[in-house]
Protein backbone atom coordinates (compact mmCIF):
# COMPACT_ATOMS: atom_id res chain seq x y z
CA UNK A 1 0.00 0.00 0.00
CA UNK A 2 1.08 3.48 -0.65
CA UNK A 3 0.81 6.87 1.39
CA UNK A 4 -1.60 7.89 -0.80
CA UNK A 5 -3.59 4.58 -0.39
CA UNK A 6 -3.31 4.60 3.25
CA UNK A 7 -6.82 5.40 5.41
CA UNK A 8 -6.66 7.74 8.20
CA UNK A 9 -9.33 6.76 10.95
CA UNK A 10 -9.74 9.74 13.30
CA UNK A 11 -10.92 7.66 16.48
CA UNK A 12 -12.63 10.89 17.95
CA UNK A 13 -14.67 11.51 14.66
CA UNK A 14 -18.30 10.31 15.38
CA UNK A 15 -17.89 8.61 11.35
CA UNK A 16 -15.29 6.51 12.90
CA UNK A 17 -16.34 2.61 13.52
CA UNK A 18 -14.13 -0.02 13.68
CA UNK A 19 -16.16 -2.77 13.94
CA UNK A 20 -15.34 -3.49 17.89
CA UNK A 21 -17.62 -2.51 21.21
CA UNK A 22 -17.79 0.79 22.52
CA UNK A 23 -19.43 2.68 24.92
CA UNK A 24 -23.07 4.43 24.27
CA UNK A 25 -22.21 7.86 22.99
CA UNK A 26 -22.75 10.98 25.40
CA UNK A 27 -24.61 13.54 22.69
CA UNK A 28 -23.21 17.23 23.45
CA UNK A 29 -21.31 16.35 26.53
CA UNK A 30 -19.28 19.26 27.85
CA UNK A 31 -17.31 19.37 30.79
CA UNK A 32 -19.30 19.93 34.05
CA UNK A 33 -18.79 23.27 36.47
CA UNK A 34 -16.83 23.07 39.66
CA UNK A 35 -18.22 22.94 42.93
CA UNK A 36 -17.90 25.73 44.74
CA UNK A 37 -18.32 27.35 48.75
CA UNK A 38 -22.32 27.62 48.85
CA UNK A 39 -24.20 26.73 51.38
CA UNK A 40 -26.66 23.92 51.36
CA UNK A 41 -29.40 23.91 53.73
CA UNK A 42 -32.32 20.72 54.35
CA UNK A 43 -35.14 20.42 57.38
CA UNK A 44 -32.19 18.92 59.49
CA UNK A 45 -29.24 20.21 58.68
CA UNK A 46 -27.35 22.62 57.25
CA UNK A 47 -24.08 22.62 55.25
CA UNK A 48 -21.45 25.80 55.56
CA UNK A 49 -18.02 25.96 53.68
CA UNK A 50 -15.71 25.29 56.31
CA UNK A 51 -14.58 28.50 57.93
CA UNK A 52 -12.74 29.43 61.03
CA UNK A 53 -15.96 29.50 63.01
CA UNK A 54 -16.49 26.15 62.81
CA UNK A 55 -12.99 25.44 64.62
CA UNK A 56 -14.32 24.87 68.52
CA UNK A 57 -17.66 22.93 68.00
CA UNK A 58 -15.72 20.77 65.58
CA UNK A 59 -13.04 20.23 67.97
CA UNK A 60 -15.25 19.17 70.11
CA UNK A 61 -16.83 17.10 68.02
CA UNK A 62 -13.68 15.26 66.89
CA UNK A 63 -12.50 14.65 70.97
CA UNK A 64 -15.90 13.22 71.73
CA UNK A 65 -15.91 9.92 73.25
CA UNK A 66 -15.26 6.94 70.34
CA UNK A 67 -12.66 9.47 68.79
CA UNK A 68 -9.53 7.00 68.28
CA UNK A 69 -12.51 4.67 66.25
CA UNK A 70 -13.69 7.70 64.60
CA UNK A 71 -9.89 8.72 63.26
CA UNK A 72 -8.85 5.21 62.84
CA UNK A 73 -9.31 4.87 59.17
CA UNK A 74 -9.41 8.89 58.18
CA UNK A 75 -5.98 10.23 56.94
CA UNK A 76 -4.60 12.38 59.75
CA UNK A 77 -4.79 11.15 63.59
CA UNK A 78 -6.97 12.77 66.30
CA UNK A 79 -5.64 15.96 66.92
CA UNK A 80 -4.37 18.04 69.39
CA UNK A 81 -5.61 21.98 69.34
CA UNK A 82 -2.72 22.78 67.55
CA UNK A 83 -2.57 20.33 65.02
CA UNK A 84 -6.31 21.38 64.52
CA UNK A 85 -6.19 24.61 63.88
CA UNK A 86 -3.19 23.77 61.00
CA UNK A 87 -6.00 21.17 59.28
CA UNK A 88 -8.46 23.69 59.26
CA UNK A 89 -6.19 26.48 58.42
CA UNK A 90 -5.08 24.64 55.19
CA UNK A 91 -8.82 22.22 54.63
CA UNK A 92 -11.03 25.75 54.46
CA UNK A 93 -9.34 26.80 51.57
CA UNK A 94 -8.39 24.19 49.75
CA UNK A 95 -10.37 23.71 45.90
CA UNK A 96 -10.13 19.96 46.13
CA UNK A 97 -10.66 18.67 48.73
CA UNK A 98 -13.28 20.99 49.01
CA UNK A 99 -14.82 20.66 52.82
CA UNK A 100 -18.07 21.73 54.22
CA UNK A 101 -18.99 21.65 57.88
CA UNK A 102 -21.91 19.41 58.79
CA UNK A 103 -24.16 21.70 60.87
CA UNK A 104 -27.56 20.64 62.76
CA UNK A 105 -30.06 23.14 61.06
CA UNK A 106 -32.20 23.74 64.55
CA UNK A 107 -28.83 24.49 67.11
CA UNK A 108 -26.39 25.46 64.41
CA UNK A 109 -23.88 23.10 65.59
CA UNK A 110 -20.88 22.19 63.89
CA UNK A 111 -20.84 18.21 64.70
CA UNK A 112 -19.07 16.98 61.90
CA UNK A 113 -17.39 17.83 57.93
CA UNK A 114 -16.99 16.28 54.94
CA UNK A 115 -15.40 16.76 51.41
CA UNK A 116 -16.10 16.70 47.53
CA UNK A 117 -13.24 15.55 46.14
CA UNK A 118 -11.30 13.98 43.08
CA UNK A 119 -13.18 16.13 41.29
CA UNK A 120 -13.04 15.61 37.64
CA UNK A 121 -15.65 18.30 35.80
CA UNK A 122 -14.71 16.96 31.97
CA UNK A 123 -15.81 13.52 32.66
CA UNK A 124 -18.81 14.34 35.49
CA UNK A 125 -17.45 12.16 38.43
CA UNK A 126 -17.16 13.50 42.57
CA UNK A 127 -16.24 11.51 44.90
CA UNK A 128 -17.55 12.86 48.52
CA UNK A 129 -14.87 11.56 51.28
CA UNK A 130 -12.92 12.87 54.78
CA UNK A 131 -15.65 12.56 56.39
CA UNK A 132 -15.85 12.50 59.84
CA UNK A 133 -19.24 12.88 61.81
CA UNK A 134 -19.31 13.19 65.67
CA UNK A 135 -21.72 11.39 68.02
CA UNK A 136 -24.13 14.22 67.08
CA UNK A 137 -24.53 13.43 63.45
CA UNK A 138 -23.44 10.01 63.21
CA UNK A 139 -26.12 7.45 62.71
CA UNK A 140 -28.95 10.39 62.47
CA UNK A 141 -31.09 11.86 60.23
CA UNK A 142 -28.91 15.19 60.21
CA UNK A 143 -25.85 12.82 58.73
CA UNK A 144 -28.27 10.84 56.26
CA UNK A 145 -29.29 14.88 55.23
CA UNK A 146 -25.67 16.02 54.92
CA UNK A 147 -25.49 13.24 52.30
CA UNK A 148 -28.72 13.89 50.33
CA UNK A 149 -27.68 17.43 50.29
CA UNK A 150 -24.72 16.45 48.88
CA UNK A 151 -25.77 14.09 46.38
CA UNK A 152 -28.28 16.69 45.60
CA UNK A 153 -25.97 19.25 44.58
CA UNK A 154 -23.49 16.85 42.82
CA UNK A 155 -26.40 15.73 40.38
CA UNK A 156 -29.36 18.45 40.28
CA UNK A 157 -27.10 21.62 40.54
CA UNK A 158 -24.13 20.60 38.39
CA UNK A 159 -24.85 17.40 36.34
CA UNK A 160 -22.82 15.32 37.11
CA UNK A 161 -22.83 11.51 36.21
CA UNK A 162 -21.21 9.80 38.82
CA UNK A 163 -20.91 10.23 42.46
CA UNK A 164 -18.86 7.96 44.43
CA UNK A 165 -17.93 6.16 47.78
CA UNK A 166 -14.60 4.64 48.90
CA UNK A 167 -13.18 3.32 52.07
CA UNK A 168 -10.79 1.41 53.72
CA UNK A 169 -11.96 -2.09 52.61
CA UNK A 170 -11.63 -2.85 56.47
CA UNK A 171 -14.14 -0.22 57.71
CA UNK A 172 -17.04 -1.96 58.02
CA UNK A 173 -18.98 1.16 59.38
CA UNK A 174 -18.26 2.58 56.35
CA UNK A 175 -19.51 -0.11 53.92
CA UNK A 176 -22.43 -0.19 55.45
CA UNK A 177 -23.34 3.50 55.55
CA UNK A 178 -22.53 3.57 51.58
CA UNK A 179 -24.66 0.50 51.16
CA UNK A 180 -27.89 1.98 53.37
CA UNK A 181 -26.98 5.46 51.43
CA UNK A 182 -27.75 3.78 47.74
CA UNK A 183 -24.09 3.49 46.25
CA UNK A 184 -23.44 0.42 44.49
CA UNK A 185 -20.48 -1.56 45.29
CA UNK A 186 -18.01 -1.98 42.80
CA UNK A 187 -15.26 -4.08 43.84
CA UNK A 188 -11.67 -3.49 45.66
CA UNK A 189 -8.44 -2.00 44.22
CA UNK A 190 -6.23 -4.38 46.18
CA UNK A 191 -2.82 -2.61 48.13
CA UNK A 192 -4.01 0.93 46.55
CA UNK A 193 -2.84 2.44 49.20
CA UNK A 194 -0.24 2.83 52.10
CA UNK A 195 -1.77 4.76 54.98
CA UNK A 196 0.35 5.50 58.35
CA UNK A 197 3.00 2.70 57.49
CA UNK A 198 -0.46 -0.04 56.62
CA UNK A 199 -1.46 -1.64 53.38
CA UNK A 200 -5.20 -0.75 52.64
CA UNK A 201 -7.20 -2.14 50.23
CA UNK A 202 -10.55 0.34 48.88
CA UNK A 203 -13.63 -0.65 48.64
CA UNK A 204 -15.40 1.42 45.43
CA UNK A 205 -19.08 2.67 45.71
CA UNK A 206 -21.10 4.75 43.44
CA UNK A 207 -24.46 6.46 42.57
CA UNK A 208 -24.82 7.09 38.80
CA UNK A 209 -27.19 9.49 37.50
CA UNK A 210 -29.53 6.78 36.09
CA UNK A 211 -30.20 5.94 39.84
CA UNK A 212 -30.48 9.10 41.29
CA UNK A 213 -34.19 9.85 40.83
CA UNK A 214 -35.08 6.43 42.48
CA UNK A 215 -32.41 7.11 45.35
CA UNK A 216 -33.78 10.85 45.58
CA UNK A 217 -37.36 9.82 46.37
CA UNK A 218 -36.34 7.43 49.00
CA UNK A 219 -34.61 9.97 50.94
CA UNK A 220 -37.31 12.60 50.47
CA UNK A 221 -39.82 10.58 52.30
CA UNK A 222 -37.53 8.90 54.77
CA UNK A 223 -37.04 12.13 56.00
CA UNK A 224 -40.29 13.48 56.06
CA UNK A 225 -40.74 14.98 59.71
CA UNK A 226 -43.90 12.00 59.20
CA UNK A 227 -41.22 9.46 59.60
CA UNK A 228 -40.15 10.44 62.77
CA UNK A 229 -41.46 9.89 65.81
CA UNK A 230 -41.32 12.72 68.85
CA UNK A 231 -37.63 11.57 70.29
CA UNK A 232 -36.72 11.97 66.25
CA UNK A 233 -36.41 7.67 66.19
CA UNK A 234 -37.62 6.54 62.86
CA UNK A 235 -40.58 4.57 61.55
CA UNK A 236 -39.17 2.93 58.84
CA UNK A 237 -35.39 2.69 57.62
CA UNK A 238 -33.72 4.30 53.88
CA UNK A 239 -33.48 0.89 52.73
CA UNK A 240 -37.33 0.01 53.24
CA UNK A 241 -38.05 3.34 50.98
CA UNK A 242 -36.26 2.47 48.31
C-alpha cells in the first residue's frame, strides 16, 4: 500500500467505527462546572463551607468519646488543638478537597465535615470523602441529610454523572453507611494504598445518574418529619423506601 492509499481513521470523529464494542455515545457532553463554597441547607441540617468558626464545635466534636474509632481509618490522627487549627487552616481553603462543615439546622452546631473531592468536571465524576461525623450526626437523620444534600448538589445543581464512595476495605462502618446510602459496590483496588506505614485495600461505591431519581425519592420521604417519631427515632429505615 502506498501513502496515498493509506486510510486515516480519526478515532474521535463520530464517522469513525471499527467494527469493535464501545461505549453508548454521550450527545453534546461538555465538561461539568466546579463545585464551589455555597451553602446547602435541608429540614435537618445545614451545610457551611468550612470556615474558622467552625474550629471549637468541631473540635469538640472530633474529641468526643469513640474518637480514636472515629480517626482510625481517616488520613490524619486525632488531633491536638494545635494540630487542629493547621488542618483547618489549610482544609477551608483548599479547591479539592473541598470541605463543608456538617451543621444541625435547629442548634447550628458544627458536629461533623466532609469533602467533595477527586473532582473531575470533563468527565462528570465527585467523589464525597474525609468525612468524619461526631456522636451528634453520626447514625442520624442530620448525617443521612448532609449526604442527600450532597448528592443533591453533585447531580441536580451541576450534572454530574457519577458520584462515588470509597473506604478502607476494612471499615465496616463505612460499607455499610454507603450501602444503606444507595451506592453500588463496585469491587476493591487491592494494596491501593499505604496509609500510616499499613497496606489498605478500597472498597469502590457509586451512585450514577440513572439511579439518582429512584435514590432521591427514598430519601425525600424517609425524612419526612412523618417518619419520625417525637424523640426523632424513625418509623421505617432508607433501605425500606427504596
Amino acid at each position: 500500500m502506498t501513502p496515498s492509499d493509506s486510510v486515516s481513521i480519526d478515532s474521535a470523529s463520530p464517522a469513525a467505527d471499527t467494527g469493535l464494542p464501545d461505549g453508548p455515545r454521550v450527545p453534546d457532553w461538555r465538561p461539568r462546572p466546579r463545585p464551589t463554597r455555597v451553602d446547602l441547607s435541608g429540614r435537618w441540617c445545614r451545610l457551611e463551607p468550612l470556615a474558622a468558626r467552625h474550629s471549637d464545635d468541631l473540635f469538640a466534636a472530633s474529641l468526643a468519646p469513640g474518637a480514636l474509632d472515629r480517626f482510625r481509618y481517616l488520613f490524619e490522627p486525632v488531633p491536638d488543638r494545635a494540630g487542629h487549627e493547621q488542618w483547618l487552616a489549610a482544609a477551608a481553603g483548599s479547591p479539592d478537597p473541598m470541605f463543608w462543615a456538617v451543621c444541625d439546622a435547629t442548634t447550628g452546631v458544627c458536629g461533623g465535615r466532609q469533602a467533595l473531592m477527586r473532582i473531575t468536571p470533563e468527565h462528570g465524576v465527585v467523589e464525597i470523602g474525609s468525612i468524619m461525623w461526631g456522636p451528634g450526626v453520626a447514625g442520624t437523620r442530620v448525617a443521612t441529610e448532609a449526604l442527600y444534600l450532597t448528592a443533591g448538589h453533585v447531580f441536580d445543581d451541576l450534572g454530574y454523572r457519577r458520584f462515588e464512595w470509597k473506604c478502607n476495605a476494612l471499615n465496616e462502618p463505612s460499607r455499610r453507611a454507603a450501602e444503606r446510602f444507595g451506592f453500588t459496590f463496585e469491587g476493591l483496588f487491592r494494596r491501593a494504598m499505604i496509609v500510616r506505614g499499613r497496606s489498605r485495600d478500597t472498597a469502590w461505591y457509586s451512585i450514577i445518574e440513572e439511579e439518582w431519581p429512584d435514590v432521591r425519592a427514598a430519601y425525600a420521604t424517609w425524612l419526612s418529619p412523618a417518619n419520625f417519631d417525637a424523640d426523632g427515632r424513625q418509623h421505617s429505615p432508607l433501605a425500606a423506601r427504596r
